[in-house]
PDB file of N, CA and C in Angstrom:
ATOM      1  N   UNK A   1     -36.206   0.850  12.884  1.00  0.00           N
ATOM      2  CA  UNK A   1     -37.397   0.646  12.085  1.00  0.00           C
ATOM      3  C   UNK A   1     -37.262  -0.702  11.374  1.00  0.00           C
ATOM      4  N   UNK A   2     -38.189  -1.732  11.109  1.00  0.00           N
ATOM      5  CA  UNK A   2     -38.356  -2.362  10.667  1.00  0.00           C
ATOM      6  C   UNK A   2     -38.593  -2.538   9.253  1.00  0.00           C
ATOM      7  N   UNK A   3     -38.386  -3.109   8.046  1.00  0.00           N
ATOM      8  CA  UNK A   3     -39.375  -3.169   6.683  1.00  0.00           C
ATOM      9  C   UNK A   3     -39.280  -4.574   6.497  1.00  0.00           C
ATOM     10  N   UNK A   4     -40.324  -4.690   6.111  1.00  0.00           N
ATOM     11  CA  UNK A   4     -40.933  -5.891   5.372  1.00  0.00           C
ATOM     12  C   UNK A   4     -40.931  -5.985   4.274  1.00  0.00           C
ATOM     13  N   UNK A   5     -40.120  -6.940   3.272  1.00  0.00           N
ATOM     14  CA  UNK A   5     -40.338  -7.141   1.934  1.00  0.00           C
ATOM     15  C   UNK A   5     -41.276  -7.380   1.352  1.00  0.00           C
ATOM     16  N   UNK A   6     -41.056  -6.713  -0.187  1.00  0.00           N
ATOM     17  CA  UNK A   6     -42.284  -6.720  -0.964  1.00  0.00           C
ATOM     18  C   UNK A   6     -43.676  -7.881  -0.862  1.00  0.00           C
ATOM     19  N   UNK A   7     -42.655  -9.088  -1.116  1.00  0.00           N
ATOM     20  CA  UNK A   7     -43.082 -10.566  -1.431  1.00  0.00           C
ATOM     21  C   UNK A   7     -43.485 -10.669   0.351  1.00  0.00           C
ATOM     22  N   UNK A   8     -43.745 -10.046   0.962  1.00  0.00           N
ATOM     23  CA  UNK A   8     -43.695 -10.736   2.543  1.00  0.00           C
ATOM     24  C   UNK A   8     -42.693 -11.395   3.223  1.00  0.00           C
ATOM     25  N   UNK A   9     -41.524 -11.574   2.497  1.00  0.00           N
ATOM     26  CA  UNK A   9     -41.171 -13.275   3.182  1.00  0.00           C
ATOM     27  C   UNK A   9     -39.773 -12.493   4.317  1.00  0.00           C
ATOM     28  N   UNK A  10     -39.541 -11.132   4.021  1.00  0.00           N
ATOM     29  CA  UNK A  10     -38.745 -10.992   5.070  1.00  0.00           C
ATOM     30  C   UNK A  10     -38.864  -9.753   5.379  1.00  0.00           C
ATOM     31  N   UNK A  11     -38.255  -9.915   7.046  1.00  0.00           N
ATOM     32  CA  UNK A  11     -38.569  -8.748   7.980  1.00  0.00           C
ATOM     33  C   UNK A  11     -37.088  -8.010   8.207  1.00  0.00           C
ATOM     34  N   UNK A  12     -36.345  -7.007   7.575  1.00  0.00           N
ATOM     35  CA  UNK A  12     -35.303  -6.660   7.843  1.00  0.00           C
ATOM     36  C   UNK A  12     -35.511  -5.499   8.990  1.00  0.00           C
ATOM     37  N   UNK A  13     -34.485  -5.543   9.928  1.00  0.00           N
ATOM     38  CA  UNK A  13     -34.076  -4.192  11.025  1.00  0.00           C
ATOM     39  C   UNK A  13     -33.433  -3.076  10.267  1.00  0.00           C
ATOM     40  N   UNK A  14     -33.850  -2.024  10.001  1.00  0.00           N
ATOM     41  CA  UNK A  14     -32.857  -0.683   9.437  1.00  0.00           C
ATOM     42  C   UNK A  14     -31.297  -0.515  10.330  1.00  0.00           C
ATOM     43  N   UNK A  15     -31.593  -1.152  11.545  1.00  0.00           N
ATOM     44  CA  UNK A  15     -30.995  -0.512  12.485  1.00  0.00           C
ATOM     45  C   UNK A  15     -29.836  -1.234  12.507  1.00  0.00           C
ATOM     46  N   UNK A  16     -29.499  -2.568  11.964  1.00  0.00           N
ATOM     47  CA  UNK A  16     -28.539  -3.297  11.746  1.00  0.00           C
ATOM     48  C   UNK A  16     -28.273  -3.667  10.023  1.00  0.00           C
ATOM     49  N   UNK A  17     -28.632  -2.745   9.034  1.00  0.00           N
ATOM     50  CA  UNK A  17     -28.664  -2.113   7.878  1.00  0.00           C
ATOM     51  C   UNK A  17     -27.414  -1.704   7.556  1.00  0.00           C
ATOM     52  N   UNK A  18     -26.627  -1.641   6.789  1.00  0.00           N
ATOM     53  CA  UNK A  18     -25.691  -0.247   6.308  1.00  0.00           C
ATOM     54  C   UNK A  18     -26.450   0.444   6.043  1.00  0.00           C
ATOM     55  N   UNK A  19     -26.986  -0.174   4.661  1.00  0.00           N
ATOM     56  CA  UNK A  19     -27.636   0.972   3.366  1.00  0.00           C
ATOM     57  C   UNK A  19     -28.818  -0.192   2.801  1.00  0.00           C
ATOM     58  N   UNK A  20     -29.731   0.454   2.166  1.00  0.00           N
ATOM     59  CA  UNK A  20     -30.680   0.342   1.498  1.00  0.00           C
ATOM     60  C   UNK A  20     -30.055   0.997  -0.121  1.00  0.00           C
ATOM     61  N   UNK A  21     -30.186   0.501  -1.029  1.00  0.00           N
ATOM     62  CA  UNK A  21     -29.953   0.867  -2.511  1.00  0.00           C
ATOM     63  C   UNK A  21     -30.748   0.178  -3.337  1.00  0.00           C
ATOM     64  N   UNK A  22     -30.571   1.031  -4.594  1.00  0.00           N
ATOM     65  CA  UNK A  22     -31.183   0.389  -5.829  1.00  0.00           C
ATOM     66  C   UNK A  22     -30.371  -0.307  -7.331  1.00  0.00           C
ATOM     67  N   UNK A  23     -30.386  -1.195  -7.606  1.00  0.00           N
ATOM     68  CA  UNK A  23     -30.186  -1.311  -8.661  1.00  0.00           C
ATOM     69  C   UNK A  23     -30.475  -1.859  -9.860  1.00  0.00           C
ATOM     70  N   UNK A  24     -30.053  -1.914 -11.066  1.00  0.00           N
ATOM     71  CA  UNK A  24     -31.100  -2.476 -12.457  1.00  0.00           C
ATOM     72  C   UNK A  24     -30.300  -3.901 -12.806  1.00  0.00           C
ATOM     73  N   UNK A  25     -31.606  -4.550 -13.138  1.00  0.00           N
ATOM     74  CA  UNK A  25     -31.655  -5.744 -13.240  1.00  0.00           C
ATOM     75  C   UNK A  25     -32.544  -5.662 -14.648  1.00  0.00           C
ATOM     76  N   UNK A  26     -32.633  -6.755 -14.851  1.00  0.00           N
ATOM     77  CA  UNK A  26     -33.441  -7.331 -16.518  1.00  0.00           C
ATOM     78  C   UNK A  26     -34.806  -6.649 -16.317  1.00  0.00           C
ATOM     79  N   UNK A  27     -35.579  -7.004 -15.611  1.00  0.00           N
ATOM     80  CA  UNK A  27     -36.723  -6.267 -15.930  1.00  0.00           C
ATOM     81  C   UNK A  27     -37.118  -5.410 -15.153  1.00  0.00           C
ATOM     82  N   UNK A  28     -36.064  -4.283 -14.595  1.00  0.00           N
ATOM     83  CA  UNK A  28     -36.429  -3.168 -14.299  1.00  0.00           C
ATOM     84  C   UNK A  28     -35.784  -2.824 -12.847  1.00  0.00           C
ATOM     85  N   UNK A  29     -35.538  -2.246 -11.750  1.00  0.00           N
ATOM     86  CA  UNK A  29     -34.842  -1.963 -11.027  1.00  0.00           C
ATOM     87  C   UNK A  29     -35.447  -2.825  -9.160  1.00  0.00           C
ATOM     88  N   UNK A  30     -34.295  -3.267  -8.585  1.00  0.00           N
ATOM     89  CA  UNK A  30     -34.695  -3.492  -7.615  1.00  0.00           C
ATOM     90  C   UNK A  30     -34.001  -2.965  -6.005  1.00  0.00           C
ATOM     91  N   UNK A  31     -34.844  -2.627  -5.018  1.00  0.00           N
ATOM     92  CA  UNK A  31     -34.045  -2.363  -3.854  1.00  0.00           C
ATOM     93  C   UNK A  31     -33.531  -3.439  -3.206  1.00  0.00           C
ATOM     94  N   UNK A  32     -32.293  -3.300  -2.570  1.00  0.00           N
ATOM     95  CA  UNK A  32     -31.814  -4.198  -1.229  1.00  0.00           C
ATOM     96  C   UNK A  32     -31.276  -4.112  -0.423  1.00  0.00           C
ATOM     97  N   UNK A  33     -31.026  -4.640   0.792  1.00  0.00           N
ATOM     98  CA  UNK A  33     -30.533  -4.275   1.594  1.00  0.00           C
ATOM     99  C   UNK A  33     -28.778  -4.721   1.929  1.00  0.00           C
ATOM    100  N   UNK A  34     -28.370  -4.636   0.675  1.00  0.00           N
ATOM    101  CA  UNK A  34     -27.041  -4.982   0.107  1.00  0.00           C
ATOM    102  C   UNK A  34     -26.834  -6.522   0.007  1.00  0.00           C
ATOM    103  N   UNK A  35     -27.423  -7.750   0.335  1.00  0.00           N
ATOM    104  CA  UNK A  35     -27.518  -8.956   0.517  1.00  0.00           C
ATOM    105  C   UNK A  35     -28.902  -9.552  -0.081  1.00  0.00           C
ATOM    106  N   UNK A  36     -29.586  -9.196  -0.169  1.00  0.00           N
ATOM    107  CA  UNK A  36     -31.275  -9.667  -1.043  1.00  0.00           C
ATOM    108  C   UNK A  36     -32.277  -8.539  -1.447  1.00  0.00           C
ATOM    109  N   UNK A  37     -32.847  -8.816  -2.596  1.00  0.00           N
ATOM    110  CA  UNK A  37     -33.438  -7.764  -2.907  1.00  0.00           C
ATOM    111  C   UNK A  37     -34.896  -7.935  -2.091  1.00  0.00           C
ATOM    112  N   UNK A  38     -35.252  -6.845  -1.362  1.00  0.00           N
ATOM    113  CA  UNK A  38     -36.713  -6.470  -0.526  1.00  0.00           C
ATOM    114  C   UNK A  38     -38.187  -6.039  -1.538  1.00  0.00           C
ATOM    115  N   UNK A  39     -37.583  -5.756  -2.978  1.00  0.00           N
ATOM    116  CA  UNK A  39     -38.576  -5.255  -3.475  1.00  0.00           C
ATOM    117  C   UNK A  39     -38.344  -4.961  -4.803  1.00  0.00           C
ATOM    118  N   UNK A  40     -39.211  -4.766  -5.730  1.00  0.00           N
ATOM    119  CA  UNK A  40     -38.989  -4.847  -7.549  1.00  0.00           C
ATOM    120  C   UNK A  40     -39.484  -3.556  -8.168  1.00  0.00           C
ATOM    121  N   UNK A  41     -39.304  -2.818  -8.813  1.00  0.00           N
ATOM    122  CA  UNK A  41     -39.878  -1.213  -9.184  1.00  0.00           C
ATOM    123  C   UNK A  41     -39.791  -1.439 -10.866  1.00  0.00           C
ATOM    124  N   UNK A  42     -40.398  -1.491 -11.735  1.00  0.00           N
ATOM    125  CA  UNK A  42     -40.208  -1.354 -13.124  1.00  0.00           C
ATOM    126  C   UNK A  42     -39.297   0.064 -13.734  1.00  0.00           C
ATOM    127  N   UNK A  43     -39.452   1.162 -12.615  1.00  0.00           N
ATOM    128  CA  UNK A  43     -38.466   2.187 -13.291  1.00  0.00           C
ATOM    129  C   UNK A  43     -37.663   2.859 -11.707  1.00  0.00           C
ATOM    130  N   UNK A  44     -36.661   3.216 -12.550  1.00  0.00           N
ATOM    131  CA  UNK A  44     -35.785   3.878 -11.834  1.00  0.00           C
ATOM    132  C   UNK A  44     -36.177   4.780 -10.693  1.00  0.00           C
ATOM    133  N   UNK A  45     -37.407   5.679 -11.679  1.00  0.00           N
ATOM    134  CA  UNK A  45     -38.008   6.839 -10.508  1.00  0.00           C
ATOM    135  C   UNK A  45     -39.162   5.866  -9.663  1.00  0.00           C
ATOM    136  N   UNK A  46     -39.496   4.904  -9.872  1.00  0.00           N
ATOM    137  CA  UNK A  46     -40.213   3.786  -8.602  1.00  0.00           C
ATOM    138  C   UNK A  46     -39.297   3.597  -7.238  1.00  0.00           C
ATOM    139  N   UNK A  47     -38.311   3.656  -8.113  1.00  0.00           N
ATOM    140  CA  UNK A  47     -37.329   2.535  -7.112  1.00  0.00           C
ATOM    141  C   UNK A  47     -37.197   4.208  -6.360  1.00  0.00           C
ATOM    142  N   UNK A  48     -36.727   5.144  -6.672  1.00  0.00           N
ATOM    143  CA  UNK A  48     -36.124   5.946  -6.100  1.00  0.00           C
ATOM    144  C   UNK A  48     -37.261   6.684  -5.190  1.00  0.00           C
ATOM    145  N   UNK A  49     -38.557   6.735  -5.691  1.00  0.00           N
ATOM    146  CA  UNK A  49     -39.635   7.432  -5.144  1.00  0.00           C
ATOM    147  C   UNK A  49     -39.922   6.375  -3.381  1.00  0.00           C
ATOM    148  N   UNK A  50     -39.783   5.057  -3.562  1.00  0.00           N
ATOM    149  CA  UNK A  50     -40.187   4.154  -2.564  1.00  0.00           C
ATOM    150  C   UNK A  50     -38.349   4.736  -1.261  1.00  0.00           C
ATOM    151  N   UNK A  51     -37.363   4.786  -1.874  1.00  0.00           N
ATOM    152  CA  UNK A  51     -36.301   4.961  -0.918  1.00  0.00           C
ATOM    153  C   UNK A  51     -36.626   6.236   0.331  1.00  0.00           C
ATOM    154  N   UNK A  52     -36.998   7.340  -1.520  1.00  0.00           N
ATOM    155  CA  UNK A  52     -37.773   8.433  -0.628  1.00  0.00           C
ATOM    156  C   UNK A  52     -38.848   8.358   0.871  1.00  0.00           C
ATOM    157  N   UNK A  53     -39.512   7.350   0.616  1.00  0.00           N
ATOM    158  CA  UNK A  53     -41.045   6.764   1.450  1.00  0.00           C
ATOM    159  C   UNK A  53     -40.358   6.386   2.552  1.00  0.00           C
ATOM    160  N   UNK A  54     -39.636   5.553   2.466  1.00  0.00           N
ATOM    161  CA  UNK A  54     -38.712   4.630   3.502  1.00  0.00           C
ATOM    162  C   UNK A  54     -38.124   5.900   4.569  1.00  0.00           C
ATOM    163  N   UNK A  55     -36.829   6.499   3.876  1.00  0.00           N
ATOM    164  CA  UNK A  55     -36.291   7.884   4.423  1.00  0.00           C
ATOM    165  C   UNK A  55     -37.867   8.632   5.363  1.00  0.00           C
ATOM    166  N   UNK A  56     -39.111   8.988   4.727  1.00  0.00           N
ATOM    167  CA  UNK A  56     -39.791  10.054   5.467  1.00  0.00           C
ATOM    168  C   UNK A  56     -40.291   8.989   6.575  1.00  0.00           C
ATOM    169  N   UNK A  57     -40.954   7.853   6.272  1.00  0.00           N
ATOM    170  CA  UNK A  57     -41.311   7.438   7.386  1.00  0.00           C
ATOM    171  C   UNK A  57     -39.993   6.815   8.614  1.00  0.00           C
ATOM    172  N   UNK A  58     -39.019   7.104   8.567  1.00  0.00           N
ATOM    173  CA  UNK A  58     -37.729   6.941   9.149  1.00  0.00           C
ATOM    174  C   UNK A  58     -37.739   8.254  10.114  1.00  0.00           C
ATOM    175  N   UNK A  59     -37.509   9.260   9.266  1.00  0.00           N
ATOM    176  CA  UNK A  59     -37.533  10.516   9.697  1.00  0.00           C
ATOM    177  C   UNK A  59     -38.953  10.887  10.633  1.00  0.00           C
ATOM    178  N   UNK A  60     -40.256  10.513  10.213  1.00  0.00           N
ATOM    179  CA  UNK A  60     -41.148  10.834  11.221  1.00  0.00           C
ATOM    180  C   UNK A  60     -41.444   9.217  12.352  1.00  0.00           C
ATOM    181  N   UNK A  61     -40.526   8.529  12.604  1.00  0.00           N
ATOM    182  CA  UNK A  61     -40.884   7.687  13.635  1.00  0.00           C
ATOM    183  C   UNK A  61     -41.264   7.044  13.757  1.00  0.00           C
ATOM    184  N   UNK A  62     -41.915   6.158  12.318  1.00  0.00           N
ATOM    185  CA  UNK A  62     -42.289   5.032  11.952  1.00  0.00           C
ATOM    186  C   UNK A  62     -41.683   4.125  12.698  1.00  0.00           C
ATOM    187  N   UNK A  63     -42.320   2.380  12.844  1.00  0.00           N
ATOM    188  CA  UNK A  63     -41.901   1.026  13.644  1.00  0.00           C
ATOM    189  C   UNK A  63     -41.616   0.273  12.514  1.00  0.00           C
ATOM    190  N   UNK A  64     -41.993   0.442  11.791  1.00  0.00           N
ATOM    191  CA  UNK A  64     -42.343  -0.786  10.463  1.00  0.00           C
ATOM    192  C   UNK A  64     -42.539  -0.054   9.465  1.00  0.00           C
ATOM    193  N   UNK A  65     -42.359  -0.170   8.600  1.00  0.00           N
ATOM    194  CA  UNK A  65     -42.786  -0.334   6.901  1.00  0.00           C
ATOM    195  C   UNK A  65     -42.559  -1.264   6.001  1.00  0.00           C
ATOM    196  N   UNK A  66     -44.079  -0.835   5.320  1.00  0.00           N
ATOM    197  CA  UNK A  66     -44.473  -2.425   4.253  1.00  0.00           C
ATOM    198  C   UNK A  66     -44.099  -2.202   2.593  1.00  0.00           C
ATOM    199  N   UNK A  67     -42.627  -2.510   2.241  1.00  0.00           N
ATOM    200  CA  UNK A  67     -42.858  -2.091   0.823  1.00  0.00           C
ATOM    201  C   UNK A  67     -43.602  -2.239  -0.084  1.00  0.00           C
ATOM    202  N   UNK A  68     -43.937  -1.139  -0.457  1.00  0.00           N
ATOM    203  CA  UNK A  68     -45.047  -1.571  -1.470  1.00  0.00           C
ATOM    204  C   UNK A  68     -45.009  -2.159  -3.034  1.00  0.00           C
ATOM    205  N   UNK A  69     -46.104  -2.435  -3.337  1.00  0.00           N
ATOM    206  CA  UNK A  69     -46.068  -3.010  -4.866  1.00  0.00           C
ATOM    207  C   UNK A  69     -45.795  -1.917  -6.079  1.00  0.00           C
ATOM    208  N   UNK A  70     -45.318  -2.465  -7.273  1.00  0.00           N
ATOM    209  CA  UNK A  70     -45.142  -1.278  -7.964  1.00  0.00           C
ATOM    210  C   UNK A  70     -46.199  -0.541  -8.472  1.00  0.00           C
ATOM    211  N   UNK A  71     -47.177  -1.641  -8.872  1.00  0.00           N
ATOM    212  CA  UNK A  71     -48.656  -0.795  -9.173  1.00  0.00           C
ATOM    213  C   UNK A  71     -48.935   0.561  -8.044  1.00  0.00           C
ATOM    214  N   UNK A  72     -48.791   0.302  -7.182  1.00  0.00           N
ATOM    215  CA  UNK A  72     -49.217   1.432  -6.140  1.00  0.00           C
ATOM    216  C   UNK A  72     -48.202   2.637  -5.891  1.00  0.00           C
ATOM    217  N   UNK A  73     -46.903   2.679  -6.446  1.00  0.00           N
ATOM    218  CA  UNK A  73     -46.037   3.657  -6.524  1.00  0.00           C
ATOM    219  C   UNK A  73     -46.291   4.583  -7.613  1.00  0.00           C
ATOM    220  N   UNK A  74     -46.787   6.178  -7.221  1.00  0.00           N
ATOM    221  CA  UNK A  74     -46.647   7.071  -8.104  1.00  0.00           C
ATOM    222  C   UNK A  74     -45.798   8.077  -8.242  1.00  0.00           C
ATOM    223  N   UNK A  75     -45.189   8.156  -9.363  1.00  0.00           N
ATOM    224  CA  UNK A  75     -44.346   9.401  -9.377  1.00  0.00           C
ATOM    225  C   UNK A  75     -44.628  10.481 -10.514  1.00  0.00           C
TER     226      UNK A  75
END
């Protein structure tokens, strides 16, 4: 599976991935793919709700996914 970072500017492979994680930074938490962050979440349960998203569309067979913005993450 593919994802695309937040900002657009990059296209990572899951498949040559370790891990995807989160962690906190100054203004609020970000994912990466252990080498650059893909995306910015203002809270913890953002960051963790979008890993969730990632995981289901993984699990049902998704090609791509577009991380999303934080405005549009609800938890």
């Amino acid at each position: 599976m593919l994802i695309r970072s937040q900002d657009k500017s990059r296209l990572i492979s899951l498949n040559n991935t370790r891990e995807l994680r989160f962690w906190e930074c100054a203004q609020g938490f970000n994912i990466t793919d252990c080498v650059c962050p893909i995306g910015h979440y203002s809270t913890r349960e953002k960051a963790m709700k979008v890993l969730d998203m990632i995981q289901e569309a993984y699990i049902n067979g998704h090609i791509d996914y577009q991380m999303p913005e934080d405005g549009s993450v609800e938890v």
